[in-house]
Protein backbone atom coordinates (compact mmCIF):
# COMPACT_ATOMS: atom_id res chain seq x y z
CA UNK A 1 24.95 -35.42 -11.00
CA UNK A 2 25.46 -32.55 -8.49
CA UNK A 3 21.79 -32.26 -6.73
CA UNK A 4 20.21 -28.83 -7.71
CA UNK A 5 19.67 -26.16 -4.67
CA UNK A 6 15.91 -25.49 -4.36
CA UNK A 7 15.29 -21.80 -4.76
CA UNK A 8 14.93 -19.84 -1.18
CA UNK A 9 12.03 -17.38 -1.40
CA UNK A 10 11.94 -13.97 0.17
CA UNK A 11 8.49 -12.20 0.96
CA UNK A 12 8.81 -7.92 1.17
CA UNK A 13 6.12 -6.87 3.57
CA UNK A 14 5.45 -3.38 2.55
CA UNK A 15 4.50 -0.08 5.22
CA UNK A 16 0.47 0.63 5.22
CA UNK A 17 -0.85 0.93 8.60
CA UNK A 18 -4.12 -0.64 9.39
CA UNK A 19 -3.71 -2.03 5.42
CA UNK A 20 -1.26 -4.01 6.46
CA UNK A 21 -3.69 -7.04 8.32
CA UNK A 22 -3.73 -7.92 4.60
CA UNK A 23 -0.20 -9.32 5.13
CA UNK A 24 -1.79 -11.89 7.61
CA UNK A 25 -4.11 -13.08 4.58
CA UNK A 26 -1.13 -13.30 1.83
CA UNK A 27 0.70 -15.20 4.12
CA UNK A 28 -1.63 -17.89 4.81
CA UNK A 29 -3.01 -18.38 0.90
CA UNK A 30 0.74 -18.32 -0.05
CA UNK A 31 1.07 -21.50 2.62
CA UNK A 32 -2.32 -23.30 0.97
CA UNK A 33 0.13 -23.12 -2.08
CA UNK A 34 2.70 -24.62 -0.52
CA UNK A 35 4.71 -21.63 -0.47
CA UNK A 36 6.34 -20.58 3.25
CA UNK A 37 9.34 -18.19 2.51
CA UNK A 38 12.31 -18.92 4.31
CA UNK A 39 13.35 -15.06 4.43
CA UNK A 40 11.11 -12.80 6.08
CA UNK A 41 11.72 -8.79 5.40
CA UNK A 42 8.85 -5.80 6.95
CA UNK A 43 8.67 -2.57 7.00
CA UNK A 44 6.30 -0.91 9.25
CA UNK A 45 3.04 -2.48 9.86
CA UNK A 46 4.87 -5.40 7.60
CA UNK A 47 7.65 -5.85 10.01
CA UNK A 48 4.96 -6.08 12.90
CA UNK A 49 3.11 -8.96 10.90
CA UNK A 50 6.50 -10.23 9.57
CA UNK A 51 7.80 -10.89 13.56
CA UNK A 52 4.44 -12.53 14.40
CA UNK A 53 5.11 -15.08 11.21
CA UNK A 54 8.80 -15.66 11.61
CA UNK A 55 8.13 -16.21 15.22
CA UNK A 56 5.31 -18.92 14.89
CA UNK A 57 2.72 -16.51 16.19
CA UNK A 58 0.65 -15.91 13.37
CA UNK A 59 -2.96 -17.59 14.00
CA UNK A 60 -2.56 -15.48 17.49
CA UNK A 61 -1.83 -12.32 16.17
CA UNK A 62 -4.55 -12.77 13.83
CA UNK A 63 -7.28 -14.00 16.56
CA UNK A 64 -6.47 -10.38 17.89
CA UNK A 65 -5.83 -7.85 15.17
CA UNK A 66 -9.82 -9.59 14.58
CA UNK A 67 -10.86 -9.02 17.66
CA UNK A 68 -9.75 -5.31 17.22
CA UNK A 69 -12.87 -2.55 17.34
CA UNK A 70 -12.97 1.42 17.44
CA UNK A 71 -13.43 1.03 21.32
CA UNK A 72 -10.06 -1.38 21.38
CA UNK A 73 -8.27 0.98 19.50
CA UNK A 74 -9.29 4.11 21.07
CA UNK A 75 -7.71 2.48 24.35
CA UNK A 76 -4.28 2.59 22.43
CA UNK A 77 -4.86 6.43 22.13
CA UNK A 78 -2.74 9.35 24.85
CA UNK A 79 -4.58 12.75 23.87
CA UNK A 80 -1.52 14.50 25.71
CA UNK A 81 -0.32 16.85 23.63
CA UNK A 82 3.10 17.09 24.96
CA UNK A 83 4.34 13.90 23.45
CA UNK A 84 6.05 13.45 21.10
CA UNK A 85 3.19 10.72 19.38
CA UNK A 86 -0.44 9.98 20.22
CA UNK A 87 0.12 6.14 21.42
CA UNK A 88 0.16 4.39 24.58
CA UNK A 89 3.48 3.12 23.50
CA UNK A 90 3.74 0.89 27.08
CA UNK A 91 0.60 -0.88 26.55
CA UNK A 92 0.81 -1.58 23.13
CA UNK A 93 4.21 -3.08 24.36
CA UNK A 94 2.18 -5.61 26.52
CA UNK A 95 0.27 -6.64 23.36
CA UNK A 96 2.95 -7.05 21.45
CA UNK A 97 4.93 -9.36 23.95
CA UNK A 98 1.71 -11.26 24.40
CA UNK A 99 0.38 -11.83 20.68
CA UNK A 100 3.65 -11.30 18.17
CA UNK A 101 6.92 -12.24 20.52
CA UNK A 102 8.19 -12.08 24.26
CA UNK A 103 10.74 -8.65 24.67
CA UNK A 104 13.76 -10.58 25.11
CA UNK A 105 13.43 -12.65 21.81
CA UNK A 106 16.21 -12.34 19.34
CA UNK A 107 16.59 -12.93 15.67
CA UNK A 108 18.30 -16.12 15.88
CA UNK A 109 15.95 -17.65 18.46
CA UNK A 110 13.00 -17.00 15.01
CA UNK A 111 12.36 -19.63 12.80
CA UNK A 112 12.70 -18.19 9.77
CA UNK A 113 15.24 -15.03 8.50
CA UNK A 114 13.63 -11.60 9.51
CA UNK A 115 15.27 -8.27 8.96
CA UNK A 116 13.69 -4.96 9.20
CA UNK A 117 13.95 -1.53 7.55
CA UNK A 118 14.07 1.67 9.33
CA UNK A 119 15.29 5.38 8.86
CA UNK A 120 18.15 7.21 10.18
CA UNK A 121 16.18 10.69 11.43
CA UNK A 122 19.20 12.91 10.98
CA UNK A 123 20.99 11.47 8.05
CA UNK A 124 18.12 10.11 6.06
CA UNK A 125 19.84 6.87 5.77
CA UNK A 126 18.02 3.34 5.43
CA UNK A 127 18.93 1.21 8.54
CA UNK A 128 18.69 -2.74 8.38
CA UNK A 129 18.19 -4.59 11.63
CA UNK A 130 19.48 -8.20 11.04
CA UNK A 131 20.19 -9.72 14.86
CA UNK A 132 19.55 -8.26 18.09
CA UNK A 133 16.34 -8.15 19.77
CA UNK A 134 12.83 -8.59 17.69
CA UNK A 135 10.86 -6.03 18.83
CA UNK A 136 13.88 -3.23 18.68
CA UNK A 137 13.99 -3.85 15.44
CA UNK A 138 9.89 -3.33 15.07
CA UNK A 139 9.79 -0.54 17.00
CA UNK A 140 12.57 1.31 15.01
CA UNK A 141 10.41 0.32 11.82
CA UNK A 142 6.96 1.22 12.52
CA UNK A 143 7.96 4.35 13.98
CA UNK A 144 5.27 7.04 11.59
CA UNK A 145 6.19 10.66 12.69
CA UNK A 146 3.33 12.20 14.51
CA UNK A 147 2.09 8.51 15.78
CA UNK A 148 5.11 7.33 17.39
CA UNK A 149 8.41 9.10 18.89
CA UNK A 150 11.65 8.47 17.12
CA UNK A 151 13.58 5.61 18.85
CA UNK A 152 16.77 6.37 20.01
CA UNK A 153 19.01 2.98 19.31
CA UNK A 154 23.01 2.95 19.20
CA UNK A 155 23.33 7.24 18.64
CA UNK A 156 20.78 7.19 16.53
CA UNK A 157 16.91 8.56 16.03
CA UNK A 158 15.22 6.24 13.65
CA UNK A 159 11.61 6.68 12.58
CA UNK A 160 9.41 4.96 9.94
CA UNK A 161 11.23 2.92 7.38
CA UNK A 162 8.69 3.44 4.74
CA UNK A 163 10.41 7.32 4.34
CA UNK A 164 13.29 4.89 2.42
CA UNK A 165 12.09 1.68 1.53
CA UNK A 166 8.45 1.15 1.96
CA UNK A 167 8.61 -2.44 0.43
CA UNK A 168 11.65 -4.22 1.25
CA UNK A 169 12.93 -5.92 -1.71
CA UNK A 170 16.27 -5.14 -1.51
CA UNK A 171 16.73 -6.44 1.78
CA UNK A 172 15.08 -9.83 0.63
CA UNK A 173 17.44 -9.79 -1.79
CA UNK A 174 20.99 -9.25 0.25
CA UNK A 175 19.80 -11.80 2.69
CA UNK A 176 20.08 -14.93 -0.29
CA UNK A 177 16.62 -14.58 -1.73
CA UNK A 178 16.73 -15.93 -4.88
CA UNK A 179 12.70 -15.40 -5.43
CA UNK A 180 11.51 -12.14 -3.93
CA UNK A 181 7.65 -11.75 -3.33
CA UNK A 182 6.94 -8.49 -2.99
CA UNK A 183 3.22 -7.10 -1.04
CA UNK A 184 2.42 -3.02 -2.25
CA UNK A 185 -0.25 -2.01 0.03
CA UNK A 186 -0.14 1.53 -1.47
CA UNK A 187 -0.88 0.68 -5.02
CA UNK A 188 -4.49 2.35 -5.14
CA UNK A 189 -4.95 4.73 -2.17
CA UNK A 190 -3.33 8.41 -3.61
CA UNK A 191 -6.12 11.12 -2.94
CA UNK A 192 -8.72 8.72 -1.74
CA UNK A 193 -9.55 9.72 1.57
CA UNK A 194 -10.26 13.56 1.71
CA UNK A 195 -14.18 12.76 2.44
CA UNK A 196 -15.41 11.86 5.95
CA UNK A 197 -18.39 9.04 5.52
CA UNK A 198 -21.48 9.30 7.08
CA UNK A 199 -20.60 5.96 9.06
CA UNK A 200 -18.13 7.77 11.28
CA UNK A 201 -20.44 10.66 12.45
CA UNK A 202 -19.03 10.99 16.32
CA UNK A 203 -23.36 10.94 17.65
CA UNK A 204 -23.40 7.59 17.08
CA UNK A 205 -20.82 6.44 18.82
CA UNK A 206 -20.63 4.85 22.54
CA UNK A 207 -18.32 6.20 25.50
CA UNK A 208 -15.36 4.20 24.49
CA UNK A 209 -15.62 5.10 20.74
CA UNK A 210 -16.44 8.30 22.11
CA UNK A 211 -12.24 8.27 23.40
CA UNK A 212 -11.42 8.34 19.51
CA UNK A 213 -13.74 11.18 18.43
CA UNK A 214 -12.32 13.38 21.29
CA UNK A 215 -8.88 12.63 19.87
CA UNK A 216 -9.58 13.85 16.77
CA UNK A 217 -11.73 16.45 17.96
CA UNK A 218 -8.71 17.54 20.44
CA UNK A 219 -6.32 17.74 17.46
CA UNK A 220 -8.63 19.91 15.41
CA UNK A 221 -8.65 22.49 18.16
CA UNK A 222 -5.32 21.95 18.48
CA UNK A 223 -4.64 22.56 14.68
CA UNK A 224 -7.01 25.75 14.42
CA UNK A 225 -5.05 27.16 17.35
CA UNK A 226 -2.04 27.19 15.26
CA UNK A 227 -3.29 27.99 12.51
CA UNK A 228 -6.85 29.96 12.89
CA UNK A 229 -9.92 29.06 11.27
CA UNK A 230 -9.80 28.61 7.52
CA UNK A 231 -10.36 32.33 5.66
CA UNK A 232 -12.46 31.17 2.84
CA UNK A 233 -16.10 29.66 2.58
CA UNK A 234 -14.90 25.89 1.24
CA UNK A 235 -13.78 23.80 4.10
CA UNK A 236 -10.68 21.96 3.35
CA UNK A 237 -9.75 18.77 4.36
CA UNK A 238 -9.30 18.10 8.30
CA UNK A 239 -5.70 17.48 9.98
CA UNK A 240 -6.08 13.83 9.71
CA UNK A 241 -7.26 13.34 6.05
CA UNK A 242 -4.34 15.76 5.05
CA UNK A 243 -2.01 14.05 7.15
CA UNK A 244 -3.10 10.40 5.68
CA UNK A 245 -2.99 12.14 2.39
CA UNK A 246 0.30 13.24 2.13
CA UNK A 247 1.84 9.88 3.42
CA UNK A 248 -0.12 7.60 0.89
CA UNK A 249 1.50 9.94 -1.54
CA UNK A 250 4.98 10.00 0.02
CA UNK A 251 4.99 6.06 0.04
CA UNK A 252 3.44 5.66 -3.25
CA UNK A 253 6.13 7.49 -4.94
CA UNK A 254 9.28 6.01 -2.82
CA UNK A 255 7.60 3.06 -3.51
CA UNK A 256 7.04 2.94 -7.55
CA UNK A 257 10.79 3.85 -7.64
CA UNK A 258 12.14 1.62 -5.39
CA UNK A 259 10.49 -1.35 -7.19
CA UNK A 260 11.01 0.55 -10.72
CA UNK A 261 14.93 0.19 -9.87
CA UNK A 262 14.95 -3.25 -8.01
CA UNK A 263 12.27 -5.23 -9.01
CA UNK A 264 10.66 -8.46 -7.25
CA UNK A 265 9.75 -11.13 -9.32
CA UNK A 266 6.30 -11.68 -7.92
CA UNK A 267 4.67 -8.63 -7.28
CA UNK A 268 1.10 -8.09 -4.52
CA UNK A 269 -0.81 -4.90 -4.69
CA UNK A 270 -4.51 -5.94 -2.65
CA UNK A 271 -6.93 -3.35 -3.38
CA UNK A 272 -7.50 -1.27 -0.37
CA UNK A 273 -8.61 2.23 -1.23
CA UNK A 274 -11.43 1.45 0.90
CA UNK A 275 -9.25 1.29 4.33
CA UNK A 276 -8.18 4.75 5.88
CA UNK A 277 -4.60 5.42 7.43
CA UNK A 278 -6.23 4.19 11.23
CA UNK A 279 -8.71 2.09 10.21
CA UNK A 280 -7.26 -0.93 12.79
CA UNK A 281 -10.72 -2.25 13.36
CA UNK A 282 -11.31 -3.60 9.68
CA UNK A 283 -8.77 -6.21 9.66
CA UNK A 284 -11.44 -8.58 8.69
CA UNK A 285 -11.79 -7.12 5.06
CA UNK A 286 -7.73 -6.15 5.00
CA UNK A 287 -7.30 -9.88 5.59
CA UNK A 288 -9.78 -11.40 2.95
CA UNK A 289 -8.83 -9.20 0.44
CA UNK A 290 -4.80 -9.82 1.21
CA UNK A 291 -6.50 -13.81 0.21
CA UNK A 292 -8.13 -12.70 -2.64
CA UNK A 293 -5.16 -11.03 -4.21
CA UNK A 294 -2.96 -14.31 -4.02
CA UNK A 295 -6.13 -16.15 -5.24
CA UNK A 296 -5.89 -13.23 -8.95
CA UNK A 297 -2.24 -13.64 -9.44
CA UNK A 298 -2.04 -17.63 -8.99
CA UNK A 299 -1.12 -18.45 -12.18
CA UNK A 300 1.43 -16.14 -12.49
CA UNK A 301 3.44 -17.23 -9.15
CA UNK A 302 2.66 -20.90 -10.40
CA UNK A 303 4.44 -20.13 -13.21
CA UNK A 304 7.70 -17.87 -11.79
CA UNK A 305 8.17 -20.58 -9.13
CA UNK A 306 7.85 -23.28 -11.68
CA UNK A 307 10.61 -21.43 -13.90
CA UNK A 308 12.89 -21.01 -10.96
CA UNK A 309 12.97 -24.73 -10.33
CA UNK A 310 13.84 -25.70 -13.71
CA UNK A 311 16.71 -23.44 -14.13
C-alpha cells in the first residue's frame, strides 16, 4: 500500500500594525498543538513576524517587541517633514538584522517556505517575493503610505501589500499548502478608534514619551496649515485617528473579499479593537490574546486537521 503524504500546512499572516505581535502568540499555541506549518506567507506586520519564525528567531523577536515602550518607539520616530515617511528607516534596519534576520539572508538559507505580498505603486498589481533576500522582501511588504517610503526594487515602487491582499491565503495556497491557516487581525476594529483616552494625555508623559507627543503634535500643525482650522463648533477627529480609520476600513473590506473568494480552511480573527494603528508598546496583550484565540477555536482545527489526515 502506497504510504499516504501527510498534509503540508500553510499559515496567512495578515497586515495590522502593532496588532500584529498577536502573530507571535498564534504561532507558539499552534506549536503546543503540535502544529508548525511548513509554509510561511506575511503581509505587513505578518511578513515581519513571519521572517523572524521561518528564520528560527522567534523567542528573540518576541523578548524585544516585549521589551518595546512609548519611549522605545518614539526613538523609531523622524519628525522631518520632508520625507517621504515618519520612520528612522536605518535604525529600525539595525533591529531588524539583530532580532528577525542578518541583511544578507536569503529565502533558501530559512527553514521553512516564506513568501511575501506587496503592491505594485503604479499598476496596482499584487507582487509575490519567493527567493532573494529576506528583508527586501519585508521591506517591500510593510511598506504603509505615510509611515514608510515606497521601495524602489527591479523598476518598480511597491508599498504595503495589505492595499491587495491583506491576508495571504492565496499565496499559501500556490506554494503546495494543502491546509491554509489563515490570522484576520482586522476582524473587529472598523470605526473604533475616533476617541483619544484619557491615558494618553501628552502632561503625563516623560521627555522621551514626550518625542511621540511632539510628533503628533507637529503633524497637527502641519495638517491645520493645509487645511485651516475646522469651521464648525464640533471637533472632528485628529489626522491620526482619521488616518487609522480609513485603513482599518480599507483592509477590512479587501480583506472580507479576499477570503469571501478564496477561503482558508482554518480561519483566526483575535479580538483587538482595543489596540490602535501605533500602539507598538502593547505587544504584551496583542500576544496573549493571539494565545487565547487558538485556545477558542481548538476544537475546530482539531477537527479540520484530523479530516485532512484521513482523506
Amino acid at each position: 500500500m502506497k504510504k499516504q503524504r501527510r498534509p503540508r500546512v500553510g499559515i496567512a499572516l495578515g497586515s495590522g500594525s502593532s496588532r500584529g505581535w498577536a502573530h507571535i502568540g498564534i504561532i507558539q499555541a499552534l506549536g503546543g498543538m503540535g502544529i508548525e506549518p511548513e509554509i510561511v506567507c506575511g503581509c505587513s506586520v505578518g511578513a515581519v513576524v513571519g521572517a523572524a519564525y521561518a528564520a528560527g528567531n522567534l523567542a528573540r523577536f518576541e523578548e524585544w517587541v516585549r521589551s518595546l515602550n512609548r519611549a522605545g518607539l518614539a526613538r523609531f520616530i523622524d519628525v522631518n517633514l520632508s520625507l517621504n515617511g515618519f520612520i528612522d528607516q536605518p535604525r529600525l534596519q539595525r533591529f531588524f538584522d539583530k532580532y528577525v534576520c542578518p541583511g544578507e539572508t536569503r529565502f533558501r538559507d530559512l527553514d521553512k517556505t516564506f513568501a511575501t505580498v506587496s503592491t505594485d505603486l503604479v499598476t496596482g498589481k499584487e507582487v509575490w517575493f519567493t527567493d532573494e533576500k529576506v528583508l527586501e522582501a519585508v521591506w517591500a511588504s510593510m511598506g504603509l503610505p505615510g509611515l514608510f517610503p515606497p521601495i524602489q526594487y527591479r523598476g518598480r515602487w511597491l508599498v504595503d501589500g495589505g492595499l491587495v491582499n491583506p491576508v495571504p491565503v492565496s499565496l499559501c495556497r500556490a506554494l503546495g499548502a494543502d491546509i491554509v491557516i489563515a490570522v484576520n487581525l482586522n476582524g473587529d476594529v472598523v470605526g473604533k478608534h475616533f476617541v483619544r483616552r484619557e491615558s494618553e494625555e501628552d502632561d503625563d508623559l516623560d521627555d522621551e514619551e514626550g518625542m511621540f507627543a511632539s510628533f503628533r503634535r507637529t503633524v497637527s500643525a502641519y495638517s491645520q496649515s493645509l487645511f485651516g482650522p475646522p469651521d464648525n463648533t464640533e471637533e472632528p477627529p485628529g489626522l491620526f485617528e482619521a488616518i487609522s480609520g480609513s485603513i482599518n476600513i480599507t483592509q477590512d473590506r479587501i480583506t472580507r473579499s479576499r477570503l469571501a473568494g478564496d477561503p482558508p480552511d482554518i480561519l483566526l480573527s483575535p479580538k483587538l479593537a482595543h489596540i490602535a494603528l501605533m500602539e507598538f508598546y502593547r505587544a504584551d496583550e496583542a500576544i496573549a490574546e493571539g494565545r487565547a484565540c487558538v485556545e477558542r477555536l481548538r476544537p475546530e482545527i482539531e477537527h479540520v486537521l484530523r479530516n485532512a489526515l484521513i482523506r
